[in-house]
C-alpha atoms as a PDB file:
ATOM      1  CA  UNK A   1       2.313  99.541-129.886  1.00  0.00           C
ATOM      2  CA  UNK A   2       1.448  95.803-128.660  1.00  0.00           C
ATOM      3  CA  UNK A   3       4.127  93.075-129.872  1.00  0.00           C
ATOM      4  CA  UNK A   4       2.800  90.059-131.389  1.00  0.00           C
ATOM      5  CA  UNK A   5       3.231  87.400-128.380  1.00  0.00           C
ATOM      6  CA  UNK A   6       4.909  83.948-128.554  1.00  0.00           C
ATOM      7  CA  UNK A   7       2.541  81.366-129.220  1.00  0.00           C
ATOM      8  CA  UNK A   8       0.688  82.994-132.440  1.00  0.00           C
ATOM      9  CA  UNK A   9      -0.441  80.209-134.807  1.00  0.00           C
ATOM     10  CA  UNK A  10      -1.745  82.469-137.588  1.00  0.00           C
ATOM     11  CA  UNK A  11      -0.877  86.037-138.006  1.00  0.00           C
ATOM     12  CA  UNK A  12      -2.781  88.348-141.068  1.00  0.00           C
ATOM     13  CA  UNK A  13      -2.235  92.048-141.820  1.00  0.00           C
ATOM     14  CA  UNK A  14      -4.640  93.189-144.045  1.00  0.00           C
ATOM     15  CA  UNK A  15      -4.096  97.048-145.202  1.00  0.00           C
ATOM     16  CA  UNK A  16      -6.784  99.204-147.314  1.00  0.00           C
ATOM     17  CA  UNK A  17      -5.151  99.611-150.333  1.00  0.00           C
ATOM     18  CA  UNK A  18      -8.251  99.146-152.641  1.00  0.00           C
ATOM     19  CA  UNK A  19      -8.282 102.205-155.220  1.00  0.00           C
ATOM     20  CA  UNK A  20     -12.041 102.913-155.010  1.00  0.00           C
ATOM     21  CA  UNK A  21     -11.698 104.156-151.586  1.00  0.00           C
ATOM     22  CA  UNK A  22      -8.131 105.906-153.023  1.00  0.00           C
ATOM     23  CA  UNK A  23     -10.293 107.421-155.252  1.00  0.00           C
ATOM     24  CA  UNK A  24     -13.249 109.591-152.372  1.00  0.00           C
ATOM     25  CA  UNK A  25     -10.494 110.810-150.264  1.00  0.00           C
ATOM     26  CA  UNK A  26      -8.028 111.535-153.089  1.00  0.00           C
ATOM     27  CA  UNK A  27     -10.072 113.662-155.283  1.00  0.00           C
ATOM     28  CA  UNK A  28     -11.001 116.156-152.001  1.00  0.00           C
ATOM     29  CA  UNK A  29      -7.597 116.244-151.179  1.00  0.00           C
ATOM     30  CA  UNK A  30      -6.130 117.093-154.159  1.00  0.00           C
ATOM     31  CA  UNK A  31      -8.201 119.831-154.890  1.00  0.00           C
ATOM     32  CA  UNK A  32      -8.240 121.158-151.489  1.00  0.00           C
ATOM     33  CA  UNK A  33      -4.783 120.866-151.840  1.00  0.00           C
ATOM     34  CA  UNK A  34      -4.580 122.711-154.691  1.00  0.00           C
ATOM     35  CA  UNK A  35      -7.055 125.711-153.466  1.00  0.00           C
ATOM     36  CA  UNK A  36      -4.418 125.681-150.386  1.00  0.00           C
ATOM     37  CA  UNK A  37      -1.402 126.448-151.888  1.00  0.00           C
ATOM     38  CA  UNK A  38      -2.749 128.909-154.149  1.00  0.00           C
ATOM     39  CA  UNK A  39      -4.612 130.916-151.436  1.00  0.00           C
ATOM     40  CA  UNK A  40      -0.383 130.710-150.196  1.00  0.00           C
ATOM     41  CA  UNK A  41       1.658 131.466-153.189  1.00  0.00           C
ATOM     42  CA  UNK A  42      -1.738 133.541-155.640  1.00  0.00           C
ATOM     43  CA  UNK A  43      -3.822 134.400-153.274  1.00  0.00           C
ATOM     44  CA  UNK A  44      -7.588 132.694-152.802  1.00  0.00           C
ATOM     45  CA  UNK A  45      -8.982 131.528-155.959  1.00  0.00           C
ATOM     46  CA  UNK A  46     -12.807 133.286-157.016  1.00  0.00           C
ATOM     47  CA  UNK A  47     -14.785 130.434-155.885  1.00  0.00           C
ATOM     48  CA  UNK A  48     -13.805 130.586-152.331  1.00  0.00           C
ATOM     49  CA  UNK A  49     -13.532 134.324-151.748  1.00  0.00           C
ATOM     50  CA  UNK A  50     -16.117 134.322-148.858  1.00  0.00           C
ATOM     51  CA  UNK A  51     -14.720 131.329-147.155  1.00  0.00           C
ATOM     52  CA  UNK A  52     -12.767 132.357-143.887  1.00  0.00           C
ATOM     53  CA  UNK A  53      -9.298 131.798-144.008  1.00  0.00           C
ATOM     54  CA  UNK A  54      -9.025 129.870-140.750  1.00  0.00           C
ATOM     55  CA  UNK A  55     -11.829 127.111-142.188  1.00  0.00           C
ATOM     56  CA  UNK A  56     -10.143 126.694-145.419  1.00  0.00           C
ATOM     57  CA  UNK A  57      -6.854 125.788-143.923  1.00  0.00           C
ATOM     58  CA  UNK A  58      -8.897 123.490-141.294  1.00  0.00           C
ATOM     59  CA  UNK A  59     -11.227 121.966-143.988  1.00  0.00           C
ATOM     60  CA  UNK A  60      -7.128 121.567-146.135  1.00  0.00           C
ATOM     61  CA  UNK A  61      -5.866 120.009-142.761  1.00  0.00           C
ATOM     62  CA  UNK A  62      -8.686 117.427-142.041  1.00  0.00           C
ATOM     63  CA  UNK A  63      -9.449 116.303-145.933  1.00  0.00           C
ATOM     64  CA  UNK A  64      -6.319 116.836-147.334  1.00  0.00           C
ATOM     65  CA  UNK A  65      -3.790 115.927-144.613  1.00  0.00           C
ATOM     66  CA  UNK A  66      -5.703 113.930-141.984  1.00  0.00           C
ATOM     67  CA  UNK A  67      -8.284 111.488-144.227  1.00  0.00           C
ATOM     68  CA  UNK A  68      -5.514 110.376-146.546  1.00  0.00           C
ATOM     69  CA  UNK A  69      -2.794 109.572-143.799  1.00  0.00           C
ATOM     70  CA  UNK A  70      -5.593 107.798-142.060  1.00  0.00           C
ATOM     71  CA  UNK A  71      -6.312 105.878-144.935  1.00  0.00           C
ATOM     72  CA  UNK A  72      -2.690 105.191-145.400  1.00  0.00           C
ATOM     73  CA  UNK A  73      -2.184 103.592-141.588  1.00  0.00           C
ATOM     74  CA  UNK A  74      -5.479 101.491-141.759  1.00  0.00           C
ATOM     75  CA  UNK A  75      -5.192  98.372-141.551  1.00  0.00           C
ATOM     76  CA  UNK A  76      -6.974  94.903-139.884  1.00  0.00           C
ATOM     77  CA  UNK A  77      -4.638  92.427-137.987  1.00  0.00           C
ATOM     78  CA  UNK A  78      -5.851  89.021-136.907  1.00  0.00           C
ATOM     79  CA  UNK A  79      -3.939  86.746-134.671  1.00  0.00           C
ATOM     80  CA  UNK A  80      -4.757  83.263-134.045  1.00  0.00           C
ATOM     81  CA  UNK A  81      -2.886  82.222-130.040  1.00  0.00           C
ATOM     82  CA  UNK A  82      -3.165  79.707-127.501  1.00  0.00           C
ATOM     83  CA  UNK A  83      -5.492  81.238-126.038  1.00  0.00           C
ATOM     84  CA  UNK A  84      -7.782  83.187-128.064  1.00  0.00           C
ATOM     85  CA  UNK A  85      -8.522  84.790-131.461  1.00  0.00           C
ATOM     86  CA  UNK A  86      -7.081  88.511-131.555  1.00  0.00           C
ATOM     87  CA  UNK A  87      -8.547  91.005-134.089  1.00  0.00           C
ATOM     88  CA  UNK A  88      -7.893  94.969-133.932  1.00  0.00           C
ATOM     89  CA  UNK A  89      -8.617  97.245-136.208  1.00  0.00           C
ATOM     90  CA  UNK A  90      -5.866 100.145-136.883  1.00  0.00           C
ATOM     91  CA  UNK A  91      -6.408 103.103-135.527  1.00  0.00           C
ATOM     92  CA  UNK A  92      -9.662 102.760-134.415  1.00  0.00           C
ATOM     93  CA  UNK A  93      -8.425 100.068-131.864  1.00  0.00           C
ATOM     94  CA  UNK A  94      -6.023 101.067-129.312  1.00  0.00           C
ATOM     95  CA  UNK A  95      -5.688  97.107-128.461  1.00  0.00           C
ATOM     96  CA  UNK A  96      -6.600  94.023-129.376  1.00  0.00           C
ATOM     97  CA  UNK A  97     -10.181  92.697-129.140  1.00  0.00           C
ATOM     98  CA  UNK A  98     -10.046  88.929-127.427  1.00  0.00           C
ATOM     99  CA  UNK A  99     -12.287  86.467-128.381  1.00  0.00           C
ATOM    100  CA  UNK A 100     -11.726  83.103-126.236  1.00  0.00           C
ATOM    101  CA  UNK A 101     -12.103  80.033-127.434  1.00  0.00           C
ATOM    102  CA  UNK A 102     -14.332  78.737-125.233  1.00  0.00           C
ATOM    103  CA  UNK A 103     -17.002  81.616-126.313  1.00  0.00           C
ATOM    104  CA  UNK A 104     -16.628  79.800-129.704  1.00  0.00           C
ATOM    105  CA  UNK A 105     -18.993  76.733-130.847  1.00  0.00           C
ATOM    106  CA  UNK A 106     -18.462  76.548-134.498  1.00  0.00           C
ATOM    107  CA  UNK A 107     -15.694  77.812-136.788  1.00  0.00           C
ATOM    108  CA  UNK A 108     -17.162  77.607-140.696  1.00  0.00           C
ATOM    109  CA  UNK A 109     -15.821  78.562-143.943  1.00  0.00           C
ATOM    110  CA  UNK A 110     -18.576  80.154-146.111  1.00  0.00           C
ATOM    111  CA  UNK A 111     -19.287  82.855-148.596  1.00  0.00           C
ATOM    112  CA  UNK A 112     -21.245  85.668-147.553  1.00  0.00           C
ATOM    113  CA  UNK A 113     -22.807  88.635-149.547  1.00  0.00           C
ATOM    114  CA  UNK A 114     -22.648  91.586-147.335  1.00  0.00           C
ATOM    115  CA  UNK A 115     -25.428  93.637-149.447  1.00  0.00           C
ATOM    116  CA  UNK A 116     -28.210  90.940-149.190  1.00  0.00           C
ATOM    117  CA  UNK A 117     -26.755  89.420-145.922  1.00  0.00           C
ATOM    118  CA  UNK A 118     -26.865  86.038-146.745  1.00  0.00           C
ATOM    119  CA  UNK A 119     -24.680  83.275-146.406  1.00  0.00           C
ATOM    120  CA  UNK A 120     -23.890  80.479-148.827  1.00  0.00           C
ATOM    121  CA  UNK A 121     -21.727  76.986-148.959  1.00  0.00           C
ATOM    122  CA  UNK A 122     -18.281  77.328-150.968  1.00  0.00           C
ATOM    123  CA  UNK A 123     -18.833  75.852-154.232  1.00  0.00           C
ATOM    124  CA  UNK A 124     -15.924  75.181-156.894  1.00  0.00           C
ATOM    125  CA  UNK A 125     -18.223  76.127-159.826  1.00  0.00           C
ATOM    126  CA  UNK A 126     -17.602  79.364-161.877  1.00  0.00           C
ATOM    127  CA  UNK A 127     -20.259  82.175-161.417  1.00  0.00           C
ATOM    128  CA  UNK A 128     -22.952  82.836-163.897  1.00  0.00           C
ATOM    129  CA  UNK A 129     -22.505  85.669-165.751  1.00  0.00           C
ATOM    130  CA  UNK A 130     -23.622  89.128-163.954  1.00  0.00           C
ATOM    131  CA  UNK A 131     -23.255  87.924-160.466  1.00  0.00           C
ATOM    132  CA  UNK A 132     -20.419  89.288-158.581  1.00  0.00           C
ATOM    133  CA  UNK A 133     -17.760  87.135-157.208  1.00  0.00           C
ATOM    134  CA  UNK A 134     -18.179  86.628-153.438  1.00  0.00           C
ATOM    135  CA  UNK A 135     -14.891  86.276-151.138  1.00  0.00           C
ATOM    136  CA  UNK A 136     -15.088  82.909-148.628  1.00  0.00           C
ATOM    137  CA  UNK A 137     -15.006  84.612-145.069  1.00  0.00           C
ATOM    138  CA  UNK A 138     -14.600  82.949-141.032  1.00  0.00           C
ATOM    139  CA  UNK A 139     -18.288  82.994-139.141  1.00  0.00           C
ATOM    140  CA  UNK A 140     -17.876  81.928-135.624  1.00  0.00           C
ATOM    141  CA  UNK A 141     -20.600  80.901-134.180  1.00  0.00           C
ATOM    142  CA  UNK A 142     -20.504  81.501-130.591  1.00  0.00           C
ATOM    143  CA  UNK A 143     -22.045  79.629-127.416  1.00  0.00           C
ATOM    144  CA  UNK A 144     -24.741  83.292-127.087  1.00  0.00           C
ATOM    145  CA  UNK A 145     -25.757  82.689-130.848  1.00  0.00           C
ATOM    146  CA  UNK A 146     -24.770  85.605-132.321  1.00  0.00           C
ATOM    147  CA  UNK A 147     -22.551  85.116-135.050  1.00  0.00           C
ATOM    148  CA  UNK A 148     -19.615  87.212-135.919  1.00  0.00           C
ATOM    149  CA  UNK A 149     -18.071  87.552-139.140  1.00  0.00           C
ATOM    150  CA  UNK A 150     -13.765  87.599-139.851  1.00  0.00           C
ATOM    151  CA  UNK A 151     -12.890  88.762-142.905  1.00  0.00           C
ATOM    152  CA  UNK A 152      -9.286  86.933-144.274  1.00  0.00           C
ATOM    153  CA  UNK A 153      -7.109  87.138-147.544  1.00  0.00           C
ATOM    154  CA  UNK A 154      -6.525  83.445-146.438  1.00  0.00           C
ATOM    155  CA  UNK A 155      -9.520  82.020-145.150  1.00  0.00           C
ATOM    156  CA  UNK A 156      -8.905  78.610-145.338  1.00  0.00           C
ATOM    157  CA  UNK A 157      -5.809  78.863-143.188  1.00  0.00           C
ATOM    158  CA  UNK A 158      -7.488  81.212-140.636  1.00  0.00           C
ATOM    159  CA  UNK A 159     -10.403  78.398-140.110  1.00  0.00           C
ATOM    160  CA  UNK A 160      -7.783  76.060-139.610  1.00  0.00           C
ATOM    161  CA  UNK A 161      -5.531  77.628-137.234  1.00  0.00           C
ATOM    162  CA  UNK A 162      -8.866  78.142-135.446  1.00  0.00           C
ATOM    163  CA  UNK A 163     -10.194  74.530-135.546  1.00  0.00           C
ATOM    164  CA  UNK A 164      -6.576  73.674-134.384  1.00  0.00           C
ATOM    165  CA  UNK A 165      -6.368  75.977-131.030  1.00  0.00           C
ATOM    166  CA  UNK A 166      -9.568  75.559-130.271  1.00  0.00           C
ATOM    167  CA  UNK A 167      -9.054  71.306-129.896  1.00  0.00           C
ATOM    168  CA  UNK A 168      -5.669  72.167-127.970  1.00  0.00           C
ATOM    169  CA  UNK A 169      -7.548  73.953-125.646  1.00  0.00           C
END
């Protein structure tokens, strides 16, 4: 596993912990784990009687072992350095993805609505009733013109510690 180098300015660990997604790999697991160690200690309960034994210990070691440790371990770490932004993605990244700061033109703070796509100034006001709250994100624009979207629990200081390496640099 990578150490975080000398010279981070902003550091963020973000882990999944939100109980909806809890809630689809929980419910699987629990009853697959409950099929599992009856077929072990009963024998295999009626509504599985024609399912092989070797899939439903592989369909109990994928949904009810695998999916919820995964879930578990997931997590999104952003790392502002000297010389770049660092974002990876655990476990799907083995390292850390480098975006340079000279690949970056703008650094804005904004709310955007990922099911409409659409992006929107910050504004202090309280929502009207029925529209959902929307979190402020980092968009970087870069020098290509795509822009690229970094989620934050702490936006503000994420924009900042960019705006601040980037003028070092």
């Amino acid at each position: 596993m990578e150490q975080p180098e000398s010279g981070v300015i902003f550091r963020e660990v973000q882990k999944l912990r939100s109980s909806f997604f809890w809630a689809f790999v929980l419910y699987p697991a629990i009853l697959l784990w409950y099929i599992e160690l009856r077929f072990i200690f009963i024998g295999k309960p009626d509504g599985v009687q024609n399912i092989p034994d070797f899939y439903l210990t592989l369909l109990w070691l994928v949904f009810g072992v695998f999916f919820p440790f995964m879930l578990y371990c997931t997590k999104h770490i952003t790392e502002v350095r000297k010389d770049g932004i660092y974002i990876r993605f655990i476990p799907l990244n083995l390292s850390f993805k480098k975006i340079p700061y000279y690949v970056v033109e703008e650094c804005r703070l904004r709310t955007y609505d990922p099911l409409t796509g659409k992006e929107a100034e910050i504004k202090e006001e309280i929502p009207e009733p029925g529209m959902q709250k929307v979190n402020p994100v980092v968009i970087l624009k870069l020098i290509s013109g795509k822009k690229m979207l970094i989620s934050s629990r702490k936006p503000e200081e994420l924009c900042r510690a960019i705006r601040q390496a980037s003028a070092q640099c």
